[in-house]
PDB file of N, CA and C in Angstrom:
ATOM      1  N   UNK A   1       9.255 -13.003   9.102  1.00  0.00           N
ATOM      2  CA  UNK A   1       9.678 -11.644   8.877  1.00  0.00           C
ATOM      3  C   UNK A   1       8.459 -10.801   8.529  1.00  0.00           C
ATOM      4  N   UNK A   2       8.356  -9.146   8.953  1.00  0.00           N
ATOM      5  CA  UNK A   2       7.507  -8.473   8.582  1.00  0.00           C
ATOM      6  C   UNK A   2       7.858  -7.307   7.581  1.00  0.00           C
ATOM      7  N   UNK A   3       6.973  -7.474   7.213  1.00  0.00           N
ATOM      8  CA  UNK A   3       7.378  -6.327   5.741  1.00  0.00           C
ATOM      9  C   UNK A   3       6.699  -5.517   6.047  1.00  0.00           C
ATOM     10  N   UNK A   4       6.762  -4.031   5.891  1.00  0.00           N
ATOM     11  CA  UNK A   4       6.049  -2.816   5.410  1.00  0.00           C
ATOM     12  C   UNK A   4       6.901  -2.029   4.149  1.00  0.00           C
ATOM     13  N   UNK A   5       5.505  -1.996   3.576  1.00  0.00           N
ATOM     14  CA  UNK A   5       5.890  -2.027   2.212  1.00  0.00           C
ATOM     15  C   UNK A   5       5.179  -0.104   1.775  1.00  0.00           C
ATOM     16  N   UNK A   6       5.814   0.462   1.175  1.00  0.00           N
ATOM     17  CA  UNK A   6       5.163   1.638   0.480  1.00  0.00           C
ATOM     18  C   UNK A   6       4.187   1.317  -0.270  1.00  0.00           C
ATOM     19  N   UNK A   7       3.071   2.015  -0.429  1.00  0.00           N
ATOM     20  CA  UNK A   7       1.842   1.827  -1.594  1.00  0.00           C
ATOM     21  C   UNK A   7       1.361   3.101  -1.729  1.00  0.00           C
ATOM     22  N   UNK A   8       0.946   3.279  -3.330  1.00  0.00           N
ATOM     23  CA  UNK A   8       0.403   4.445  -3.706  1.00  0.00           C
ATOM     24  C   UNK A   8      -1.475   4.409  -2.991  1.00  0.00           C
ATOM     25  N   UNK A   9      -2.058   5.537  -2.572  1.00  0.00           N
ATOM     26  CA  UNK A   9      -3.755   5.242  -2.059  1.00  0.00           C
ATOM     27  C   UNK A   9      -3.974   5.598  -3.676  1.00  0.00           C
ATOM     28  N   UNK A  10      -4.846   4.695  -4.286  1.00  0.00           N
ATOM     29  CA  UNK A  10      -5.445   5.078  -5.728  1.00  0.00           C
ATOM     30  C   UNK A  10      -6.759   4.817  -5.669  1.00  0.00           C
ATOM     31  N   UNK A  11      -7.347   4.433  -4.112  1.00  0.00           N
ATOM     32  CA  UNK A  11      -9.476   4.471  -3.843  1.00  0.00           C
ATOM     33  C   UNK A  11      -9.173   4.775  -2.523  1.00  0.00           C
ATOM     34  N   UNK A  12     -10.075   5.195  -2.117  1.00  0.00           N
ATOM     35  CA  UNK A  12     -10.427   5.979  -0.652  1.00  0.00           C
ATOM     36  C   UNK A  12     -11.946   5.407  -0.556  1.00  0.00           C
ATOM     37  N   UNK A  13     -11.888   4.898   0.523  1.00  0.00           N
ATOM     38  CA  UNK A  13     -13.679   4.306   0.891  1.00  0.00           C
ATOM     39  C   UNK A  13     -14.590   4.563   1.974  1.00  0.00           C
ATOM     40  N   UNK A  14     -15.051   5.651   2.543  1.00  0.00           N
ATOM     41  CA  UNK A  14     -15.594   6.140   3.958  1.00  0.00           C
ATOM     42  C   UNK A  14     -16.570   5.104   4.035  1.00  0.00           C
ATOM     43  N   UNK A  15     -17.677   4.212   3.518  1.00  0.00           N
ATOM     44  CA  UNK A  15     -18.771   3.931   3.353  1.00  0.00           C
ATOM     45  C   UNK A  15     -18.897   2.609   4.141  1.00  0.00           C
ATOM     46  N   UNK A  16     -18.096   2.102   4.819  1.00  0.00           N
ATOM     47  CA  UNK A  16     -18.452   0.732   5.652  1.00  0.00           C
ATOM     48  C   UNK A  16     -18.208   1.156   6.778  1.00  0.00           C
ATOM     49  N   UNK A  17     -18.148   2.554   7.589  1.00  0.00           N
ATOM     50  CA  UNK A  17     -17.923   3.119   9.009  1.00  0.00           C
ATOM     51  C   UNK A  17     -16.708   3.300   9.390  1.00  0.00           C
ATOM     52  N   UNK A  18     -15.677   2.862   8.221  1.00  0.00           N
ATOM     53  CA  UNK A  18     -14.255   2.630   9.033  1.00  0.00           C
ATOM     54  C   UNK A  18     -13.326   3.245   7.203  1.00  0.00           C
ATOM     55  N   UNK A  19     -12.316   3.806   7.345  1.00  0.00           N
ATOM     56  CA  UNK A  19     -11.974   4.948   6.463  1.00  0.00           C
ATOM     57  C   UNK A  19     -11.045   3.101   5.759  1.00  0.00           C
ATOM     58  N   UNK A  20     -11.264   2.723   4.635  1.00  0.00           N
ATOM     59  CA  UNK A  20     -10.663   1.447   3.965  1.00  0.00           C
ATOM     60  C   UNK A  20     -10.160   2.487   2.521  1.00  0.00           C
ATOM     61  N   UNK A  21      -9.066   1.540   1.343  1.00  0.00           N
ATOM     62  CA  UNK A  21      -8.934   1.920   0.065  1.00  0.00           C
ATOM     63  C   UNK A  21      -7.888   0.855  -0.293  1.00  0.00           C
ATOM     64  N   UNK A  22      -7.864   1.442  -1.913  1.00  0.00           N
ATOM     65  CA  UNK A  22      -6.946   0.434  -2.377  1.00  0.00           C
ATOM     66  C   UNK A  22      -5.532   1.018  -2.350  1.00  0.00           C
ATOM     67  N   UNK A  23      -4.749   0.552  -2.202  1.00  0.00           N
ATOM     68  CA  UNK A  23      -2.804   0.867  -2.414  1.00  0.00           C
ATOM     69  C   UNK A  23      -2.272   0.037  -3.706  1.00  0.00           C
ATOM     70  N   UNK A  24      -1.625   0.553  -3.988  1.00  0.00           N
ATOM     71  CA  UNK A  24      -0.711  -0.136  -5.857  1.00  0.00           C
ATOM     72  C   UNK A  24       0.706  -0.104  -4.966  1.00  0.00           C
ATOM     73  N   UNK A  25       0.613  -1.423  -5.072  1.00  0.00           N
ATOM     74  CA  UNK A  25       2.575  -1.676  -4.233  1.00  0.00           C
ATOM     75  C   UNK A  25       3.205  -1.855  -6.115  1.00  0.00           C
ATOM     76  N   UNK A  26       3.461  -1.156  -6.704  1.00  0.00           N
ATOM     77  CA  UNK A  26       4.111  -1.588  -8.051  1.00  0.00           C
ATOM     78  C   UNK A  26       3.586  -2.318  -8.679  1.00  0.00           C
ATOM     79  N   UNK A  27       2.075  -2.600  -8.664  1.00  0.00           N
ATOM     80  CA  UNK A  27       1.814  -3.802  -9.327  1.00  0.00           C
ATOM     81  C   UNK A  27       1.031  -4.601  -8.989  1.00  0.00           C
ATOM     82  N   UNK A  28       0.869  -4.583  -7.639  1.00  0.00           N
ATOM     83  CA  UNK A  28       0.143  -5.554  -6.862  1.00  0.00           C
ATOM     84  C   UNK A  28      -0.965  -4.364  -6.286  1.00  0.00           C
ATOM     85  N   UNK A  29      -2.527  -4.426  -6.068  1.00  0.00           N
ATOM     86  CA  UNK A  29      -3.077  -3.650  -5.973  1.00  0.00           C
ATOM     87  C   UNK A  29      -3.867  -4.387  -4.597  1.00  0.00           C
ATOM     88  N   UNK A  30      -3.971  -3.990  -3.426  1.00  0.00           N
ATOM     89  CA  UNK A  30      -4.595  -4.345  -2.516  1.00  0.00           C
ATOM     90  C   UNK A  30      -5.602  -3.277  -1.385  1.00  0.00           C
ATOM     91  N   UNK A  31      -6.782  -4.108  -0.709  1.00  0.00           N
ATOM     92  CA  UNK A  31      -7.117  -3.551  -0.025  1.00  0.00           C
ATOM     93  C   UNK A  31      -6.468  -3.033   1.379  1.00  0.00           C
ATOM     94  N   UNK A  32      -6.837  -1.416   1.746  1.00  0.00           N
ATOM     95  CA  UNK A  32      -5.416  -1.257   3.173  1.00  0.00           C
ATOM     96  C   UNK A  32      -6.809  -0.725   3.961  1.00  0.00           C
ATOM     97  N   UNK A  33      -6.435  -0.722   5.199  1.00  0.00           N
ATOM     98  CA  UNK A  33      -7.503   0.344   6.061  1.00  0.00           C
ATOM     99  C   UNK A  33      -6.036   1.763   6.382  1.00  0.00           C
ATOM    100  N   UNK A  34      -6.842   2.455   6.001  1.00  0.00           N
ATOM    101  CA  UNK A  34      -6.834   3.786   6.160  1.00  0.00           C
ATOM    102  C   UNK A  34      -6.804   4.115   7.908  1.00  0.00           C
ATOM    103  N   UNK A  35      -7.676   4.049   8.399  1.00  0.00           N
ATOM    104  CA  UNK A  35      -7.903   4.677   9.698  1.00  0.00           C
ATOM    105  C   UNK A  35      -7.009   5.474  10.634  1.00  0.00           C
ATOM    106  N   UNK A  36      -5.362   5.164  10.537  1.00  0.00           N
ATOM    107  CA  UNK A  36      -4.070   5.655  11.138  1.00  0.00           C
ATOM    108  C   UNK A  36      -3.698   6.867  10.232  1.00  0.00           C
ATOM    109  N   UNK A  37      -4.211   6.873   8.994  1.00  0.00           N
ATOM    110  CA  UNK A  37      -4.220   8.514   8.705  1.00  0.00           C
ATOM    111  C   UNK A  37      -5.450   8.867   7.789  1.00  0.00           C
ATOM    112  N   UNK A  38      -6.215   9.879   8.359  1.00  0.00           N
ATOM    113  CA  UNK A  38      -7.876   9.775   7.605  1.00  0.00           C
ATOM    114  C   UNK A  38      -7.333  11.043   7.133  1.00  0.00           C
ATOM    115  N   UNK A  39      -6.331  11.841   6.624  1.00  0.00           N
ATOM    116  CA  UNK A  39      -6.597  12.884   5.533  1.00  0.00           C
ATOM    117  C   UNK A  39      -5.447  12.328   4.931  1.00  0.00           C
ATOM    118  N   UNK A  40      -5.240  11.248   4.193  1.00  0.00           N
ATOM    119  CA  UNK A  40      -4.485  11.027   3.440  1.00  0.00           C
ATOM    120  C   UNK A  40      -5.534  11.447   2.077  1.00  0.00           C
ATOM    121  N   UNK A  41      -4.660  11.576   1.174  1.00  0.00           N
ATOM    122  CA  UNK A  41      -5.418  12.095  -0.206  1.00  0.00           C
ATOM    123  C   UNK A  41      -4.842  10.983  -1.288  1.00  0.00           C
ATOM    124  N   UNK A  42      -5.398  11.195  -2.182  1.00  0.00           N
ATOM    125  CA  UNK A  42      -5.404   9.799  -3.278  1.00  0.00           C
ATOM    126  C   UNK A  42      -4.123  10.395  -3.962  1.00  0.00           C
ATOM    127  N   UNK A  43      -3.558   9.524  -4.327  1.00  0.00           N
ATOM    128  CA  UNK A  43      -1.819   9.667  -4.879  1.00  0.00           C
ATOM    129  C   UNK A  43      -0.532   9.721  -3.889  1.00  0.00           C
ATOM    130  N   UNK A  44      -1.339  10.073  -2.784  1.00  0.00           N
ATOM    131  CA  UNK A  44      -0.110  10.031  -1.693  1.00  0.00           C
ATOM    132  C   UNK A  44       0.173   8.449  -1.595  1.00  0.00           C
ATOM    133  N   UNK A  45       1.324   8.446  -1.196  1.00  0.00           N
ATOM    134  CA  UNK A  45       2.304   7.222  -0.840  1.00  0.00           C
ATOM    135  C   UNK A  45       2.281   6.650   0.951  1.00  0.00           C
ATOM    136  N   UNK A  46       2.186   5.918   1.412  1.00  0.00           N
ATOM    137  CA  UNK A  46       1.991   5.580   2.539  1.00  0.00           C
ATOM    138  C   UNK A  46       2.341   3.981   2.982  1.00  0.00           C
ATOM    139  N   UNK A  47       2.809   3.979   4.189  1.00  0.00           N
ATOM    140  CA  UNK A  47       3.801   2.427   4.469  1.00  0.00           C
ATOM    141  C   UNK A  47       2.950   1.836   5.129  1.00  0.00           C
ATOM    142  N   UNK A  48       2.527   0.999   4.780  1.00  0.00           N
ATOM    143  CA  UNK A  48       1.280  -0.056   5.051  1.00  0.00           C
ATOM    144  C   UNK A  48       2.242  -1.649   5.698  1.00  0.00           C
ATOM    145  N   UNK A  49       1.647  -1.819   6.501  1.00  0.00           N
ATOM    146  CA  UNK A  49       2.353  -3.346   6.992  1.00  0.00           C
ATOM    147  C   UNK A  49       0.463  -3.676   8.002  1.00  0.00           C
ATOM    148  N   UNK A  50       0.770  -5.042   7.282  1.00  0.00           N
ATOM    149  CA  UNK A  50      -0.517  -6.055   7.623  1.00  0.00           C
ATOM    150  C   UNK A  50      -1.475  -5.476   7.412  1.00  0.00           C
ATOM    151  N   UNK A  51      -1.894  -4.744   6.370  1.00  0.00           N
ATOM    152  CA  UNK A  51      -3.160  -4.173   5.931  1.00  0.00           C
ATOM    153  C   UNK A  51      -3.080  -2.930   6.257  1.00  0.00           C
ATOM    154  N   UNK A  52      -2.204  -1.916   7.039  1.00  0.00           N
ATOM    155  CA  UNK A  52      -2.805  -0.737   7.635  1.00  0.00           C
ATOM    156  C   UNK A  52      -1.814   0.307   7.109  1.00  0.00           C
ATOM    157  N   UNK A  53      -2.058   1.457   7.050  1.00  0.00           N
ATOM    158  CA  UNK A  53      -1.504   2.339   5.885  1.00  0.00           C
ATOM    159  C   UNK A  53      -0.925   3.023   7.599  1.00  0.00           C
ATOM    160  N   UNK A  54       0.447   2.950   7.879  1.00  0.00           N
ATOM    161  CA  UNK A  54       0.523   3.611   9.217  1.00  0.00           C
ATOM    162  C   UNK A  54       1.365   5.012   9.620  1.00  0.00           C
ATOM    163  N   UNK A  55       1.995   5.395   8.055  1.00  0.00           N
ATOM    164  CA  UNK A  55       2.423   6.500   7.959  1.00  0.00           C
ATOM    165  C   UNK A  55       2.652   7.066   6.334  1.00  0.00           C
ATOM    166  N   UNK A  56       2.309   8.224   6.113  1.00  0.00           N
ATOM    167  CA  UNK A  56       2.878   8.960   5.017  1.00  0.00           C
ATOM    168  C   UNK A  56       4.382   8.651   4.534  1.00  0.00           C
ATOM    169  N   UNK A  57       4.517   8.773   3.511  1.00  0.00           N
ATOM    170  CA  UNK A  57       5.574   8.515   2.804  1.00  0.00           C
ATOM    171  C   UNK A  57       6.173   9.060   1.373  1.00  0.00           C
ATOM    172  N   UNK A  58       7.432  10.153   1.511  1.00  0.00           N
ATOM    173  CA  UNK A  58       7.689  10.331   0.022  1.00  0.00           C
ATOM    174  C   UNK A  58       7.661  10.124  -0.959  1.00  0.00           C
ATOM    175  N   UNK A  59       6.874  10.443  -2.273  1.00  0.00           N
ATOM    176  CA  UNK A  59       6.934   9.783  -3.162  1.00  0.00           C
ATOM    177  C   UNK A  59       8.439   9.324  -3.831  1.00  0.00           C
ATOM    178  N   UNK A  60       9.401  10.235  -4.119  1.00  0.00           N
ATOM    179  CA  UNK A  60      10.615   9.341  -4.083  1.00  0.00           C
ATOM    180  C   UNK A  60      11.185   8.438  -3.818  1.00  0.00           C
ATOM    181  N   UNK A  61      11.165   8.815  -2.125  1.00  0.00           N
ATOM    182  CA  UNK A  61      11.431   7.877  -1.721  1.00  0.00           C
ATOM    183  C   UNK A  61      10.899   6.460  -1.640  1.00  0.00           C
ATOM    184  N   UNK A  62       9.645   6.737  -1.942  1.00  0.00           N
ATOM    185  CA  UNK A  62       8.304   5.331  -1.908  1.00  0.00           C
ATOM    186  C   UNK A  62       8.722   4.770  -2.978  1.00  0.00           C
ATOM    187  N   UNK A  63       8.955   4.811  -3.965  1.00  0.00           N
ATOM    188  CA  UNK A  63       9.488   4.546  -5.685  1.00  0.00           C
ATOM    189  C   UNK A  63      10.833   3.722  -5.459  1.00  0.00           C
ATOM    190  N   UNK A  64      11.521   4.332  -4.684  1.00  0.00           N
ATOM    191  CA  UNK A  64      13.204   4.154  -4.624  1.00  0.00           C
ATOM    192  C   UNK A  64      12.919   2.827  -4.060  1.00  0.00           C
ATOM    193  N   UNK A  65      12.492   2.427  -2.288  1.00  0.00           N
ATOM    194  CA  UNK A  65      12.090   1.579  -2.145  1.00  0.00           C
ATOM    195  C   UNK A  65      11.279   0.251  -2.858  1.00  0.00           C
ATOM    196  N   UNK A  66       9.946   0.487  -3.787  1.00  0.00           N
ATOM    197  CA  UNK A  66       9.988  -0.085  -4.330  1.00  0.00           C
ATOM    198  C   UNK A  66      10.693  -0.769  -5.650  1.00  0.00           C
ATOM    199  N   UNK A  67      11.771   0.006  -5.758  1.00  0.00           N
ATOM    200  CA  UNK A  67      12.699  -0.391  -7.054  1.00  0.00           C
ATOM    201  C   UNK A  67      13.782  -1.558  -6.058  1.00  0.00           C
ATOM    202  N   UNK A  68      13.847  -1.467  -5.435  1.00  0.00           N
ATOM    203  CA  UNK A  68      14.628  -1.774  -4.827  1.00  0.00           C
ATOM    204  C   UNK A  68      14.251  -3.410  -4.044  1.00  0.00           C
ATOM    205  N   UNK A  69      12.984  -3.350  -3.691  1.00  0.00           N
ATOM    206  CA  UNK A  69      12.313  -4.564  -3.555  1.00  0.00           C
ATOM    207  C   UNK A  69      12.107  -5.418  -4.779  1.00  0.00           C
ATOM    208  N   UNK A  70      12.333  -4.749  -6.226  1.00  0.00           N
ATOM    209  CA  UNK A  70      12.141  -5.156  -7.629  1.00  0.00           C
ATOM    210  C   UNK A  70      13.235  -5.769  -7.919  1.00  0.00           C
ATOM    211  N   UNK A  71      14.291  -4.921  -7.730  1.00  0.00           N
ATOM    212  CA  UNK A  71      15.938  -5.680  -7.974  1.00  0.00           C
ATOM    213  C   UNK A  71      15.788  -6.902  -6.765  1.00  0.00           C
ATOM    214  N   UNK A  72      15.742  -6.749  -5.887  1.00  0.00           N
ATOM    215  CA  UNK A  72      15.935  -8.372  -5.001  1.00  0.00           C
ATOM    216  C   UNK A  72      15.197  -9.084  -5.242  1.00  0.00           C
ATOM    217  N   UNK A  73      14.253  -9.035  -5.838  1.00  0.00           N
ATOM    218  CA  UNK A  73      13.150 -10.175  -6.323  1.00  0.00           C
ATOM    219  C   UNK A  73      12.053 -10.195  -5.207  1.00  0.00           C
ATOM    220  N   UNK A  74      11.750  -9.239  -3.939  1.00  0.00           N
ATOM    221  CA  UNK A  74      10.890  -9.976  -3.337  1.00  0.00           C
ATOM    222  C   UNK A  74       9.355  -8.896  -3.379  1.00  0.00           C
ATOM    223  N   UNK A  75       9.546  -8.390  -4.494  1.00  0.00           N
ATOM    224  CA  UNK A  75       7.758  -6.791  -4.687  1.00  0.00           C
ATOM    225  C   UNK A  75       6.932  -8.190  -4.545  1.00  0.00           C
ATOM    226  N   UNK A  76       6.889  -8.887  -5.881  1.00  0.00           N
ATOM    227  CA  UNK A  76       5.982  -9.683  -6.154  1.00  0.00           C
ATOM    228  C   UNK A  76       5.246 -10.966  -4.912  1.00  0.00           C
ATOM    229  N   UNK A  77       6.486 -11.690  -4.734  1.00  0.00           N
ATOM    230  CA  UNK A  77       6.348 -12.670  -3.924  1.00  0.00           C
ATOM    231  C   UNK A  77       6.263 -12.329  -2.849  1.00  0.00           C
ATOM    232  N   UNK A  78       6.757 -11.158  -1.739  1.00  0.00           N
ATOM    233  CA  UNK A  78       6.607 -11.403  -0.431  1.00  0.00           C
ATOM    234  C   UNK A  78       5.085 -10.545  -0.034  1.00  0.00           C
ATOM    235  N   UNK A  79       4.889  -9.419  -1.395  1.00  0.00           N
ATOM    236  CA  UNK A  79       4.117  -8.558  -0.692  1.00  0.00           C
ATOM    237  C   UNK A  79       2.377  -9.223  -0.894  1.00  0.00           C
ATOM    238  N   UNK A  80       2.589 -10.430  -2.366  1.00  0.00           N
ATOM    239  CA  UNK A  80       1.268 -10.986  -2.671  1.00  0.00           C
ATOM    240  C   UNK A  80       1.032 -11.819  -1.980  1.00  0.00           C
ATOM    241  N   UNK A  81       2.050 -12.122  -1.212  1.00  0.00           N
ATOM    242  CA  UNK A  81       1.647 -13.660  -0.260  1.00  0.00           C
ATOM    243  C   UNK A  81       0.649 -12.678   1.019  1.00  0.00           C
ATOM    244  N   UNK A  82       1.318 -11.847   1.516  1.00  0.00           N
ATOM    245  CA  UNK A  82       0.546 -11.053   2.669  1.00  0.00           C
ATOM    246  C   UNK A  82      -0.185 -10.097   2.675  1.00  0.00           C
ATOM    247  N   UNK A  83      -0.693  -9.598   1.948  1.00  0.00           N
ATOM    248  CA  UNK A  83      -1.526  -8.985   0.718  1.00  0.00           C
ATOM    249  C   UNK A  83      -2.709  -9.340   0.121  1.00  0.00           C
ATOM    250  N   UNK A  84      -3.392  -9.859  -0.114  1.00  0.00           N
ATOM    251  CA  UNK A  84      -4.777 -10.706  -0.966  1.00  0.00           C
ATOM    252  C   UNK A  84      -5.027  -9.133  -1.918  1.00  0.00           C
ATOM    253  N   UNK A  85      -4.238 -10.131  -3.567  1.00  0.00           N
ATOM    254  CA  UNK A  85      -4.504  -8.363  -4.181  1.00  0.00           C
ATOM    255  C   UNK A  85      -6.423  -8.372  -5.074  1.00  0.00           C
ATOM    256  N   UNK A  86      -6.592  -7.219  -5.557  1.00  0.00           N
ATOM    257  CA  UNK A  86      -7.919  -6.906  -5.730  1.00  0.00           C
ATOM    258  C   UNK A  86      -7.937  -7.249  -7.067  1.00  0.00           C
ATOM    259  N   UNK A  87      -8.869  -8.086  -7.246  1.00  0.00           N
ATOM    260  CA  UNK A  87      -9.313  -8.545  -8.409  1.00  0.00           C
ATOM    261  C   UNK A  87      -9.841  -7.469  -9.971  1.00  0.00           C
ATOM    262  N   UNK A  88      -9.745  -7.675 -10.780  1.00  0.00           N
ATOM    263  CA  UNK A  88     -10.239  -6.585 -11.551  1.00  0.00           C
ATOM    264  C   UNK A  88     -10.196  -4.573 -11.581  1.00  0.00           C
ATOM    265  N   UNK A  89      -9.271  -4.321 -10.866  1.00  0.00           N
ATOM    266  CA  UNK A  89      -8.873  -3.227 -10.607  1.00  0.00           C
ATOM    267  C   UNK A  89      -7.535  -2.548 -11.885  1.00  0.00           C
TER     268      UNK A  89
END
């Protein structure tokens, strides 16, 4: 099964040639590439599946969703397994 999951952008990274940052799925903080939307701004919400941030997303609604992945039990487990989250952040 594939997940795309909402994540908040909370780093933005131009500096390796290719637009990368970090996303906060509730908790779990991972690296996404950016590149499918390069004026996203930091705090916006955006649906990331297999690393790639591939559309904007309500913050409400991004929240609602993740509450909702919280009640079924699977924020933690499905999104850290496919995910590699960022150390010390």
């Amino acid at each position: 099964m594939c997940l795309a999951v909402p994540g908040k952008i909370v780093s933005i990274d131009p500096s390796r040639g290719f637009l990368m940052g970090l996303a906060d799925f509730g908790g779990v903080v991972a690296e996404v590439c950016l590149e499918y939307l390069p004026d996203i701004q930091l705090g916006e919400y955006a649906i990331v599946h297999v690393g790639f941030a591939i559309s904007r997303i309500d913050e409400g609604i991004a929240l609602r969703t993740l509450a909702h992945f919280r009640e079924l039990g699977i924020l933690k487990a499905d999104v850290a397994e496919q995910i590699p989250s960022v150390e010390g952040y």
